[in-house]
C-alpha atoms as a PDB file:
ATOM      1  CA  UNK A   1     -83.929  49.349   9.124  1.00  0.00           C
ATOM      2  CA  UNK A   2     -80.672  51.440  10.197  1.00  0.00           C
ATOM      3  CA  UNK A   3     -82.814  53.857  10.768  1.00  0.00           C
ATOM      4  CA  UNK A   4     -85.327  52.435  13.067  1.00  0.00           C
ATOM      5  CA  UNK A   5     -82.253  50.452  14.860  1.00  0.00           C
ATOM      6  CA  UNK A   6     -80.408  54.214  15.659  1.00  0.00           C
ATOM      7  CA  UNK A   7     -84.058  55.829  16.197  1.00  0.00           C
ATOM      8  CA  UNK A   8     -84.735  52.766  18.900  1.00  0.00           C
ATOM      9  CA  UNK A   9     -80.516  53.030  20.746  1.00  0.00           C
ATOM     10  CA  UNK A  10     -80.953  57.032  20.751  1.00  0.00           C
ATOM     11  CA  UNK A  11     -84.264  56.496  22.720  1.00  0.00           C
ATOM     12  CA  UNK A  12     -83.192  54.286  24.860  1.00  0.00           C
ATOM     13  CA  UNK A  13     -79.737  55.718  25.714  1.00  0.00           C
ATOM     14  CA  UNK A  14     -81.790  59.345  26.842  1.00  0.00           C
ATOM     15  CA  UNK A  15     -84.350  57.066  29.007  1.00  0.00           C
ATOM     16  CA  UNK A  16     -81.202  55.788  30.458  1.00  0.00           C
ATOM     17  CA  UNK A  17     -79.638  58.825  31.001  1.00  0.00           C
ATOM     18  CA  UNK A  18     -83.116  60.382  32.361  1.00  0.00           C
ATOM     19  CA  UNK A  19     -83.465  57.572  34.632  1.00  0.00           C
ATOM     20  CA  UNK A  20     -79.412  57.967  36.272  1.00  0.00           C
ATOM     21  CA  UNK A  21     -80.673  61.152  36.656  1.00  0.00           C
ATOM     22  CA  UNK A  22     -83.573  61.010  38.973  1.00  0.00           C
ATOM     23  CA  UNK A  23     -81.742  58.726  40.626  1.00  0.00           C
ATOM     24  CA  UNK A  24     -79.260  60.828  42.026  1.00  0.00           C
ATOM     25  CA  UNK A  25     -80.810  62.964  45.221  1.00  0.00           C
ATOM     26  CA  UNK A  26     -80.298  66.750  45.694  1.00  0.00           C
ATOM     27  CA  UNK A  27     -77.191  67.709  47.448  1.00  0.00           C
ATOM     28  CA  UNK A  28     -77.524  67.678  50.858  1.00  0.00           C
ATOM     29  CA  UNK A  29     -74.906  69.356  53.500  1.00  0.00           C
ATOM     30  CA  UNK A  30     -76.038  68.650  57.272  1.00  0.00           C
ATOM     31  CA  UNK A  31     -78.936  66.584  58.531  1.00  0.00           C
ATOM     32  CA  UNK A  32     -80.869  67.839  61.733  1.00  0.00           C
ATOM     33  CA  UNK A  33     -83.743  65.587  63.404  1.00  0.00           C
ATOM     34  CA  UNK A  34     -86.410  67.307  65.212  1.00  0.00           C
ATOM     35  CA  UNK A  35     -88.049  64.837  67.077  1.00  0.00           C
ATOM     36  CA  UNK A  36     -90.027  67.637  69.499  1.00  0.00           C
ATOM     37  CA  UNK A  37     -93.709  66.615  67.813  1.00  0.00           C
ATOM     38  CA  UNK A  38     -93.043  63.620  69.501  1.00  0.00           C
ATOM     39  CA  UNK A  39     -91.880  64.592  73.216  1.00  0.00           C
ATOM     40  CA  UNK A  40     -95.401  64.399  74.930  1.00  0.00           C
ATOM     41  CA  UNK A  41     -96.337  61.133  73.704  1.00  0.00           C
ATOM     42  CA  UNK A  42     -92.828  59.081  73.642  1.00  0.00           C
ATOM     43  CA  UNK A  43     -90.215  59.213  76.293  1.00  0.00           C
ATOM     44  CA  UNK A  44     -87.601  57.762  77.595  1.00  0.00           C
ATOM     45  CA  UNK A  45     -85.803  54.193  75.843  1.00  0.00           C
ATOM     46  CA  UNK A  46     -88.084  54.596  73.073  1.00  0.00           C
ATOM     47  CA  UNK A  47     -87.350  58.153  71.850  1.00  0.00           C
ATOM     48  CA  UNK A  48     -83.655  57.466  72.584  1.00  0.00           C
ATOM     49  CA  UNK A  49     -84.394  54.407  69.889  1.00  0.00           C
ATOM     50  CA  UNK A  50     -86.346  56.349  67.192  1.00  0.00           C
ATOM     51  CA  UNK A  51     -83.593  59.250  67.577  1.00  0.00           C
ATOM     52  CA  UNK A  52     -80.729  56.389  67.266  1.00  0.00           C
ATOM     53  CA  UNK A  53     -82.486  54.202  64.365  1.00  0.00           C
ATOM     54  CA  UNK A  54     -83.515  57.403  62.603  1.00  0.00           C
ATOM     55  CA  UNK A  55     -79.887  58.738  62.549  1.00  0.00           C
ATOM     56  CA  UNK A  56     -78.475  55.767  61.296  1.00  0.00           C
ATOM     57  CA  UNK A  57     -81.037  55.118  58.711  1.00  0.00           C
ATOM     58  CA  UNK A  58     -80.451  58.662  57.530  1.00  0.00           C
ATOM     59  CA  UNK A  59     -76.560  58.551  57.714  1.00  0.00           C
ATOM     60  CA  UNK A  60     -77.063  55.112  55.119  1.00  0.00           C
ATOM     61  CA  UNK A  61     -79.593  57.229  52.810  1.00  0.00           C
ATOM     62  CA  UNK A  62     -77.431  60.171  52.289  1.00  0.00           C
ATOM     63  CA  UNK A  63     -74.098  59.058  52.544  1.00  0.00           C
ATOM     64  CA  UNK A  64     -71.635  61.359  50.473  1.00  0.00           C
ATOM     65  CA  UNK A  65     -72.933  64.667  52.332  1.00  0.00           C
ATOM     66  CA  UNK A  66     -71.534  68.086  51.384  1.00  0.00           C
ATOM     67  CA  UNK A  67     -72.240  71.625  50.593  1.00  0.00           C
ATOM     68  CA  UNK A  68     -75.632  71.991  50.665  1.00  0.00           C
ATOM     69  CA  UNK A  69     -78.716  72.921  52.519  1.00  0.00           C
ATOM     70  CA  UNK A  70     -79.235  71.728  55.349  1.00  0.00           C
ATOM     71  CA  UNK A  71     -82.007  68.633  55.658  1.00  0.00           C
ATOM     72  CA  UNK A  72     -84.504  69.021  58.914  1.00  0.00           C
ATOM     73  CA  UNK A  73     -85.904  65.700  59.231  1.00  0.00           C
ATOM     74  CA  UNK A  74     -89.056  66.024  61.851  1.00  0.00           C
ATOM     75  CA  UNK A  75     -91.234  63.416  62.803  1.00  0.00           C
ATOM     76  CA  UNK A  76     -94.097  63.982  64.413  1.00  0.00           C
ATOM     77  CA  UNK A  77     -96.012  61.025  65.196  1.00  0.00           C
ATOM     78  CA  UNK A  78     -95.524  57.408  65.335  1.00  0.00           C
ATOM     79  CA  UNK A  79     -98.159  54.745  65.848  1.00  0.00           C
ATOM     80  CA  UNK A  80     -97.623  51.422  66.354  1.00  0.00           C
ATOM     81  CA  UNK A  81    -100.541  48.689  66.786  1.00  0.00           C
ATOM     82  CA  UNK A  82    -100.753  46.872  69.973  1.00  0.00           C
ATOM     83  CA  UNK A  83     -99.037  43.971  68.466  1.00  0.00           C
ATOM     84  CA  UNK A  84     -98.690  42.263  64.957  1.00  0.00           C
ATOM     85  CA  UNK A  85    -102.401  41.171  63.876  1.00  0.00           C
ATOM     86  CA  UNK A  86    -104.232  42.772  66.475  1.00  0.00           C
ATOM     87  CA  UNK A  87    -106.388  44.687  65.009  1.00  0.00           C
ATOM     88  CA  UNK A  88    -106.653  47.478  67.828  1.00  0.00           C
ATOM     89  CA  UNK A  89    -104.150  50.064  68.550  1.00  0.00           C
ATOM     90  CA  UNK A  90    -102.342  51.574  71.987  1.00  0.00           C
ATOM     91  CA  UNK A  91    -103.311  55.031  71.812  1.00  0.00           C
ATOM     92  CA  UNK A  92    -102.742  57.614  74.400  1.00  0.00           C
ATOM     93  CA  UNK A  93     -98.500  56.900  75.223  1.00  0.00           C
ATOM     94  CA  UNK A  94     -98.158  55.451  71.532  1.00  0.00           C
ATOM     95  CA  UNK A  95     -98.859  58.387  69.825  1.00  0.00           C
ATOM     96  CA  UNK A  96    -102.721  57.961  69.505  1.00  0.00           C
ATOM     97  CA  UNK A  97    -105.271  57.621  66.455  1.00  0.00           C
ATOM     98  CA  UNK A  98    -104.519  55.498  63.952  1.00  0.00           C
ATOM     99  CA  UNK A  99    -103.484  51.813  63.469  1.00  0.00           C
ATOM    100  CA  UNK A 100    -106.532  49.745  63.629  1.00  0.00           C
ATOM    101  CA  UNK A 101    -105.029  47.017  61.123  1.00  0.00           C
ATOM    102  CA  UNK A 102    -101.333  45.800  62.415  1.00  0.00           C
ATOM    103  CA  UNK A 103     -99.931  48.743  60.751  1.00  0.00           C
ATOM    104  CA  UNK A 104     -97.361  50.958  62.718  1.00  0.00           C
ATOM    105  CA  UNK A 105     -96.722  54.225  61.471  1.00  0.00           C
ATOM    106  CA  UNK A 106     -94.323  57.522  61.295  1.00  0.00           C
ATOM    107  CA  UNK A 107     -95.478  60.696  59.974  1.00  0.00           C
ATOM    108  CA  UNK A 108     -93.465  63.790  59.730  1.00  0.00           C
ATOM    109  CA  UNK A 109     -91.719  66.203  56.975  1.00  0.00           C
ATOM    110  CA  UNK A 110     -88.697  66.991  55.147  1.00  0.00           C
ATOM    111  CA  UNK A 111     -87.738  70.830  55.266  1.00  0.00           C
ATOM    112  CA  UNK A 112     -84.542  71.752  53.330  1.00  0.00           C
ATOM    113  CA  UNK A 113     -82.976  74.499  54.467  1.00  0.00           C
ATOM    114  CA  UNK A 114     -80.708  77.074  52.861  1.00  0.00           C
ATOM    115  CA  UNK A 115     -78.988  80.372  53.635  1.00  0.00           C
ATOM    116  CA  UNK A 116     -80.225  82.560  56.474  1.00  0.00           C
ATOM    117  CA  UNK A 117     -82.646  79.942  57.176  1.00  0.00           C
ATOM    118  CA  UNK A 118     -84.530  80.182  54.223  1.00  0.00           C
ATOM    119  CA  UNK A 119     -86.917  77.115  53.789  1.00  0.00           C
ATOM    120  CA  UNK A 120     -85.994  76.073  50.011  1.00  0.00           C
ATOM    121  CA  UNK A 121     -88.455  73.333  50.146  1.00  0.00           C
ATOM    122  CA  UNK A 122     -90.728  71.374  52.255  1.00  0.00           C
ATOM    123  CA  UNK A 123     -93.068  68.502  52.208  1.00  0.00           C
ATOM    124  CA  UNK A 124     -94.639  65.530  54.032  1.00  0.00           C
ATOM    125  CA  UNK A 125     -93.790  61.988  54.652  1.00  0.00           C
ATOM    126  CA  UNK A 126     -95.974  59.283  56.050  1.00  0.00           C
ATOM    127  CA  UNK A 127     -94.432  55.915  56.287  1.00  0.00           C
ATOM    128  CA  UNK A 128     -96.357  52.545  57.364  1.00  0.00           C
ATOM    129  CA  UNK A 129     -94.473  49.149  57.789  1.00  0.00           C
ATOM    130  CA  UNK A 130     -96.698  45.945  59.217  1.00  0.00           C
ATOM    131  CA  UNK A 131     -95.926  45.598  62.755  1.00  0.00           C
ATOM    132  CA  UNK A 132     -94.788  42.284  62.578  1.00  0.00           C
ATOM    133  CA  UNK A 133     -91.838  43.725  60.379  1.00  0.00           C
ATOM    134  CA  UNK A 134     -89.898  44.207  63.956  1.00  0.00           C
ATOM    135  CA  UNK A 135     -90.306  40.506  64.345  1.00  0.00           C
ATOM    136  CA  UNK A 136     -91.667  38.393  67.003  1.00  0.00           C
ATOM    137  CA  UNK A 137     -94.203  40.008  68.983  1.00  0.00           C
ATOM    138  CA  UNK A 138     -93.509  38.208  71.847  1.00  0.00           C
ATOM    139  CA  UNK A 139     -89.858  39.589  72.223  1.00  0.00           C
ATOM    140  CA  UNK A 140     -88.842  42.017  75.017  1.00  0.00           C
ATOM    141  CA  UNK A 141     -87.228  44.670  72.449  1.00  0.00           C
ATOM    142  CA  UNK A 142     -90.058  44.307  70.109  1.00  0.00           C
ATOM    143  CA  UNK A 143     -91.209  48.019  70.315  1.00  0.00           C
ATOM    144  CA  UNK A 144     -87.337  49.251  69.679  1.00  0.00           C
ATOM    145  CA  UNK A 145     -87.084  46.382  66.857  1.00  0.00           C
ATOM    146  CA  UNK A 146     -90.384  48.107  65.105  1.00  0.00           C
ATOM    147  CA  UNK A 147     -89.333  52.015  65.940  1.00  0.00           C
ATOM    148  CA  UNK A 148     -86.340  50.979  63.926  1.00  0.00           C
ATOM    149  CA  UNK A 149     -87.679  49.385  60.782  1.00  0.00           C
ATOM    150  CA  UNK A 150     -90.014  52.390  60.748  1.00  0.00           C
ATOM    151  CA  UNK A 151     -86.795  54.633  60.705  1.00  0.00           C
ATOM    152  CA  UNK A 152     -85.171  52.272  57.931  1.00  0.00           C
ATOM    153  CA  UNK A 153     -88.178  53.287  56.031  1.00  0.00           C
ATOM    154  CA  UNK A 154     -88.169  56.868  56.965  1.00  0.00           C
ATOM    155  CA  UNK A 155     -85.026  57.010  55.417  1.00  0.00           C
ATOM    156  CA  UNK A 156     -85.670  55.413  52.254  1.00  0.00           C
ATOM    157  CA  UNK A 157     -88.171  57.208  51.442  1.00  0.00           C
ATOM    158  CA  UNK A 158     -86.555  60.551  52.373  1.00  0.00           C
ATOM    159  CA  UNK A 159     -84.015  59.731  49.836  1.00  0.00           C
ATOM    160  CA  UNK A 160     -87.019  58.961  46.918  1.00  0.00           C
ATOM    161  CA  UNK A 161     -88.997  62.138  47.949  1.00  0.00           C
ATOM    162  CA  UNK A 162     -85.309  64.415  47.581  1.00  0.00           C
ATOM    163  CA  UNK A 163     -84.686  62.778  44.732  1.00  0.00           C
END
């Protein structure tokens, strides 16, 4: 029964250990966002939002920042629905395509970048939060409210892909 007992701790204690592990993301030194995918369908308050939200949603994911490379966040579409339930989306000055269900989206990649620019890594990430996550519709900041829960979530899950 010792046996088992030890068998069963030492098992545990490595899925522990494996698990601390993952959790931990790969070093990252500087964080760039390129936001240019976006410039000829978003302009003015609203980019200045996504820029802002995405910043500090990416400043709370990786907060102990070091040597490393360097992270190039892009995003290079965002779709939000008309409104929470709606079922039809803006299109054309929204970013197009897309939300046909209340969803709002941001699409984009993660590029890490080493030494003499070398790309060490680089891969996609689509995020999709309900539009009525920004809260109620009706509300003159609404739009900003949802751009920024979409960042929130563009920054979680940057941290889970990197880790």
């Amino acid at each position: 029964m010792t046996t088992r007992r030890a068998l069963l701790a030492s098992m545990l204690g490595m899925a522990a250990l494996g698990g601390t592990a993952q959790a931990q993301s790969r070093p990252v030194g500087d964080i760039r966002i390129d936001l240019s995918g976006l410039r000829g369908d978003w302009s003015g308050p609203l980019l200045r939002a996504i820029d802002a939200s995405l910043r500090r949603a990416l400043d709370s994911a990786f907060p102990n920042r070091g040597a490393g490379p360097t992270l190039v966040v892009s995003v290079d579409r965002v779709t939000l629905a008309m409104f929470a339930g709606s079922g039809y989306n803006h299109g054309g000055a929204r970013g197009g395509g897309g939300s046909n269900d209340g969803t709002d989206y941001m699409e984009g990649r993660l590029t890490l970048v080493g030494r003499n620019n070398a790309i060490i890594s680089q891969q996609p990430l689509l995020v999709s939060q309900m539009a009525a996550a920004g809260g109620s519709w009706w509300s003159d900041d609404n739009d900003t409210r949802r751009v920024a829960a979409l960042a929130n979530a563009y920054g979680y899950w940057a941290r889970r892909q990197l880790a």
